[in-house]
C-alpha atoms as a PDB file:
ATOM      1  CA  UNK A   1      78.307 208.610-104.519  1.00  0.00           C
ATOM      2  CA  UNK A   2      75.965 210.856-102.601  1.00  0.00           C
ATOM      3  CA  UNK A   3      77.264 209.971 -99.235  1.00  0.00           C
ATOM      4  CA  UNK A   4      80.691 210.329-100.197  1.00  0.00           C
ATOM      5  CA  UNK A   5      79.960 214.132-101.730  1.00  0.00           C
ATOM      6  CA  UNK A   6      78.084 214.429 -98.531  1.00  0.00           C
ATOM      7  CA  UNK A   7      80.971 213.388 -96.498  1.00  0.00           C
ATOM      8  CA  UNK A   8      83.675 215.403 -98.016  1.00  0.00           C
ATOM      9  CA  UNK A   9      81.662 218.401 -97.955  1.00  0.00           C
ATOM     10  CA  UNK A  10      80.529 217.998 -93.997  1.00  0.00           C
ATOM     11  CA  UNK A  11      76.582 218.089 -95.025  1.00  0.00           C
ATOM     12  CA  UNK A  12      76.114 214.597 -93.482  1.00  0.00           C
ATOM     13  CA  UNK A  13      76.882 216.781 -90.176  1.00  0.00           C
ATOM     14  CA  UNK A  14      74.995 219.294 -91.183  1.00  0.00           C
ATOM     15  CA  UNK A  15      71.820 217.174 -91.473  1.00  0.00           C
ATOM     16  CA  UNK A  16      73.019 215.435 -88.131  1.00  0.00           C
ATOM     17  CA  UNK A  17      72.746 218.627 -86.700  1.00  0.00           C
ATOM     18  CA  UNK A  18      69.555 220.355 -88.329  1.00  0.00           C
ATOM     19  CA  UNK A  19      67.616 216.950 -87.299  1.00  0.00           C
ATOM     20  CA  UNK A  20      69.063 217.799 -83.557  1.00  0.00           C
ATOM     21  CA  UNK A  21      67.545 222.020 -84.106  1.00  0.00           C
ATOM     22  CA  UNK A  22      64.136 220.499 -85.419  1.00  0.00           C
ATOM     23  CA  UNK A  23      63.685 217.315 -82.385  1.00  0.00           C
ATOM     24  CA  UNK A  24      64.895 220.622 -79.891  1.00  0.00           C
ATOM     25  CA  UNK A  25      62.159 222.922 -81.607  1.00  0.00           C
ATOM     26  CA  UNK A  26      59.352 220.430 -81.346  1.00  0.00           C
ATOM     27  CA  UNK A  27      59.920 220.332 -77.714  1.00  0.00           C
ATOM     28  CA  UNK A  28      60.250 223.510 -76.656  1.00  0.00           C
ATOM     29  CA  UNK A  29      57.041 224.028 -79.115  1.00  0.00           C
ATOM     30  CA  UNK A  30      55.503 221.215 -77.238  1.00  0.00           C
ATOM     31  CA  UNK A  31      56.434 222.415 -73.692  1.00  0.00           C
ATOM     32  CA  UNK A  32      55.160 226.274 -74.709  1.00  0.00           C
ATOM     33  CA  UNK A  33      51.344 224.902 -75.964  1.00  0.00           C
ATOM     34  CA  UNK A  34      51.873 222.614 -72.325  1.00  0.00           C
ATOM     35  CA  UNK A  35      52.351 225.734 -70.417  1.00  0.00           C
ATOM     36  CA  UNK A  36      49.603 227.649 -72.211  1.00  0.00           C
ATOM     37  CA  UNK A  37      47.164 224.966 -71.479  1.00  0.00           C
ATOM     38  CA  UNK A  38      48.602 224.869 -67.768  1.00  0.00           C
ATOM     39  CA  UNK A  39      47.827 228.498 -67.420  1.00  0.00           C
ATOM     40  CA  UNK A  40      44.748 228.531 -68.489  1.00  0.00           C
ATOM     41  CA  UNK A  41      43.306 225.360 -66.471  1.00  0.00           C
ATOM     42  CA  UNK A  42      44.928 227.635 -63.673  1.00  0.00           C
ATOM     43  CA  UNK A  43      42.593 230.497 -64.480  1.00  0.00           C
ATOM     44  CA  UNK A  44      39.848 228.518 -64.217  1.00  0.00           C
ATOM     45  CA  UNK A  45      37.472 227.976 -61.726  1.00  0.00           C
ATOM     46  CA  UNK A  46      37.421 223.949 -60.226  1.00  0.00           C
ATOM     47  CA  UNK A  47      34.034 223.085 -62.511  1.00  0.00           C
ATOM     48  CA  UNK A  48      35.268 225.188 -65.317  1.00  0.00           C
ATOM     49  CA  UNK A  49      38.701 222.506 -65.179  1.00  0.00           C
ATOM     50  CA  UNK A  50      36.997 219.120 -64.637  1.00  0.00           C
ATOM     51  CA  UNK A  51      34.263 220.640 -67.464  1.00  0.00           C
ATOM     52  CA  UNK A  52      37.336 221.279 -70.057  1.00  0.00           C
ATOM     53  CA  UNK A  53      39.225 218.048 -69.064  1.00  0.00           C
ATOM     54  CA  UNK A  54      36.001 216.320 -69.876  1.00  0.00           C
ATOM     55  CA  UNK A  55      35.398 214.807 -65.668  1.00  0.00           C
ATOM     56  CA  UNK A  56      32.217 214.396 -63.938  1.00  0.00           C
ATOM     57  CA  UNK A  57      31.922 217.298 -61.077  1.00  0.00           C
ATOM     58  CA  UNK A  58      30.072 217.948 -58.404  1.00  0.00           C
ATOM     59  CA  UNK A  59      30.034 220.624 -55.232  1.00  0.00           C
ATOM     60  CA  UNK A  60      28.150 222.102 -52.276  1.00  0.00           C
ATOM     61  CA  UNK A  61      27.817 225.558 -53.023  1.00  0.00           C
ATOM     62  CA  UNK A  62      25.842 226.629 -49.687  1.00  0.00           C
ATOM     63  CA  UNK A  63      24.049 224.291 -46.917  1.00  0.00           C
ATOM     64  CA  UNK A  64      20.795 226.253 -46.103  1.00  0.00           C
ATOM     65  CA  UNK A  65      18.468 225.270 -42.553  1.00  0.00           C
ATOM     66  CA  UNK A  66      15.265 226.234 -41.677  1.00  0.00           C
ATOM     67  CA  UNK A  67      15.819 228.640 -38.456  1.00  0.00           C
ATOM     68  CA  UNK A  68      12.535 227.418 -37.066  1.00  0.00           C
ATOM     69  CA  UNK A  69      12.696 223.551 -37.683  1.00  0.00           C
ATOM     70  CA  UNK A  70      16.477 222.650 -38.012  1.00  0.00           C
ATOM     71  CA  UNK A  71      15.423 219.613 -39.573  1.00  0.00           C
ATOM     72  CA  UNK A  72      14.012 221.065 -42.600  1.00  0.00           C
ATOM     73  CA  UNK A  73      16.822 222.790 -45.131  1.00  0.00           C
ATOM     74  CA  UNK A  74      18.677 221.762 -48.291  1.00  0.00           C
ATOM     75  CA  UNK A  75      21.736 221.784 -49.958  1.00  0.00           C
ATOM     76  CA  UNK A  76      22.869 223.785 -53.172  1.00  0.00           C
ATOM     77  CA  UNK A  77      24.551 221.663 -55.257  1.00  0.00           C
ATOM     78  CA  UNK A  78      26.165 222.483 -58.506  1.00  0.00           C
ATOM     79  CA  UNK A  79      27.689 220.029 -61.236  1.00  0.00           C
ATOM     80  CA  UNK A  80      28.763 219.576 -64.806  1.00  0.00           C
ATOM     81  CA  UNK A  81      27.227 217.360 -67.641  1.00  0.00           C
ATOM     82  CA  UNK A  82      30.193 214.783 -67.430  1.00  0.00           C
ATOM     83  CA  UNK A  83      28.833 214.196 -63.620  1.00  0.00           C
ATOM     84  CA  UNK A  84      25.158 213.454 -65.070  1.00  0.00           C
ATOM     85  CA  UNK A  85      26.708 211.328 -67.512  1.00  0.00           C
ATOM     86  CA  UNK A  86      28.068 209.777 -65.005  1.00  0.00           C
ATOM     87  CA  UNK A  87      25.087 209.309 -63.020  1.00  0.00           C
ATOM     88  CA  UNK A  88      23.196 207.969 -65.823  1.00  0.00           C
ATOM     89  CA  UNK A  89      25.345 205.294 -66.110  1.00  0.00           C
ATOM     90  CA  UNK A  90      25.181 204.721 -62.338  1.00  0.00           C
ATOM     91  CA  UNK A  91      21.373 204.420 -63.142  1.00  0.00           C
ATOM     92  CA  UNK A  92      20.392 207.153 -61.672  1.00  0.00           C
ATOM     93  CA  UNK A  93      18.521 208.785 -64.547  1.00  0.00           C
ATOM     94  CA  UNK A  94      17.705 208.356 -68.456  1.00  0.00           C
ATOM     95  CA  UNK A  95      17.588 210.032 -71.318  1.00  0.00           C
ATOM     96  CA  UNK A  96      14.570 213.171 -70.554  1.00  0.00           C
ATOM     97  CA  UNK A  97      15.125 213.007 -66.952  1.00  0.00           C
ATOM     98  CA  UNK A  98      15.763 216.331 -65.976  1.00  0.00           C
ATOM     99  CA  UNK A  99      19.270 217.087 -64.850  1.00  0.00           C
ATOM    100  CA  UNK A 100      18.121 218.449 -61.186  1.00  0.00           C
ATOM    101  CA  UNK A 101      15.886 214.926 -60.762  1.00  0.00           C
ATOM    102  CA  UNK A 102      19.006 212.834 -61.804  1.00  0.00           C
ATOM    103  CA  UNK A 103      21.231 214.653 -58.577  1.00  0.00           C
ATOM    104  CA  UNK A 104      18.163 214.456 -57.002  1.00  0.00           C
ATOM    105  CA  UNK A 105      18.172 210.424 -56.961  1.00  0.00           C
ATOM    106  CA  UNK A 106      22.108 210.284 -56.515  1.00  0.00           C
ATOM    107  CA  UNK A 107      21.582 212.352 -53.124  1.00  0.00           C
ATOM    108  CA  UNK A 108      18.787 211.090 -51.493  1.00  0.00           C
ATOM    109  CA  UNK A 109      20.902 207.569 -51.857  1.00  0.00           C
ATOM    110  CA  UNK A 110      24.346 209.171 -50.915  1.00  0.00           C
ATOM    111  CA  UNK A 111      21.978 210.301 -47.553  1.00  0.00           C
ATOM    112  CA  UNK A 112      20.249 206.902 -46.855  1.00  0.00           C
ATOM    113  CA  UNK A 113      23.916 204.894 -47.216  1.00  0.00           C
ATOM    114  CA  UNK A 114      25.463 208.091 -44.415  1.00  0.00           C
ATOM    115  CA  UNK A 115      22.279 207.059 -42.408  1.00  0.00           C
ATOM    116  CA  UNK A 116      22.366 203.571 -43.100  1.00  0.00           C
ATOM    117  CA  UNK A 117      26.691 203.803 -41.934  1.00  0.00           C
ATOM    118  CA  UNK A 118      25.667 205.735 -38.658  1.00  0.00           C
ATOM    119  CA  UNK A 119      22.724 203.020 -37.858  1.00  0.00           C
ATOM    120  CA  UNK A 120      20.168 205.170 -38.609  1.00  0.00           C
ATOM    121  CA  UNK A 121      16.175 204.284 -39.554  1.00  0.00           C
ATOM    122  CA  UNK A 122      16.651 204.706 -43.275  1.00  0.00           C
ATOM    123  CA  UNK A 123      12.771 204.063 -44.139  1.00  0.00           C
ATOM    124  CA  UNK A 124      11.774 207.615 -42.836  1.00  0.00           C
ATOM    125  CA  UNK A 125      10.539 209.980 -45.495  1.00  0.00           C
ATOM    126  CA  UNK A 126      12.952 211.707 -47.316  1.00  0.00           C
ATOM    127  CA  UNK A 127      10.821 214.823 -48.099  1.00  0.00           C
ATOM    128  CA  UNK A 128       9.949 216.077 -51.501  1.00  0.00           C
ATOM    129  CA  UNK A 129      12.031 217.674 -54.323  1.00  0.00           C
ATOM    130  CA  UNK A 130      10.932 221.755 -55.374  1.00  0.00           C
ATOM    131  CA  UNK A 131      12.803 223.269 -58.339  1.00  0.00           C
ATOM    132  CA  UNK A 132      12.727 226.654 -58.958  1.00  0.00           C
ATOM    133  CA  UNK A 133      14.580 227.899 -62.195  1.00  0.00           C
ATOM    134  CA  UNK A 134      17.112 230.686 -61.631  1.00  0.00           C
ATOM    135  CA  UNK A 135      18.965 233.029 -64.103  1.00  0.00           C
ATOM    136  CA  UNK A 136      21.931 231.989 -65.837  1.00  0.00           C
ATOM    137  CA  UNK A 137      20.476 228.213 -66.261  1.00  0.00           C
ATOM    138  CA  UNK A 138      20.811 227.843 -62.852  1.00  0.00           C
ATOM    139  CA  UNK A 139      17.982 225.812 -60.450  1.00  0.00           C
ATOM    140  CA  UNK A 140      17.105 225.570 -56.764  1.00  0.00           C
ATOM    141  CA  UNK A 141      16.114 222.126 -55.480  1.00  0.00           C
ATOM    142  CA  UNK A 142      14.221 222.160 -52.105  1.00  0.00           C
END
């Protein structure tokens, strides 16, 4: 009986219809909080984007080299928690290492396997890790 009152006053369209306004709303709603998201990630600096999409991350900042013995210098690396994590599970470190030993490991072997590649004596000492703490949680590794 419903469906015929329905019928012969058009609501069955009607509903056809408002259930074609509501999918049309959720999508646009959908595509807005999309774009949102989009323009923030954009905003965002590289580390700041793999940090909030929950990826490992890791970057030179600066190379620095000793202008009187070119083969002493370092690197300044920077990286995200998700990129320890990461190395962790590499084995690379454990829980209590400290983060800068952890990158510390992962780059004197990412050095030995470019030596190793160019044919290079990769039993040669490898120096000796220095931290210094900087401001804004920051560290220097020498």
């Amino acid at each position: 009986m419903k469906k015929i009152i329905d019928k012969i006053f058009g609501l069955e369209k009607l509903k056809a219809e408002k259930e074609l306004l509501q999918e049309a709303r959720d999508k646009a709603v959908a595509e807005t909080v999309r774009a949102q998201k989009e323009a923030e990630l954009a905003k965002m600096t590289p580390k700041e984007r793999a940090t909030a999409r929950e990826e490992p991350y890791v970057a030179v900042l600066d190379t620095h080299v000793n202008k009187e013995n070119v083969r002493n210098g370092f690197f300044e690396l920077d990286w995200n928690e998700y990129f320890i994590v990461q190395l962790r599970q590499a084995g690379y470190g454990y829980e209590g290492d400290k983060e800068e030993e952890i990158v510390d490991r992962w780059f004197r072997d990412l050095a030995r396997n470019v030596l190793a590649e160019e044919g290079q004596d990769v039993s040669r000492g490898a120096g000796y890790i220095n931290v210094n703490k900087l401001a804004d949680g920051k560290a220097e590794v020498k």
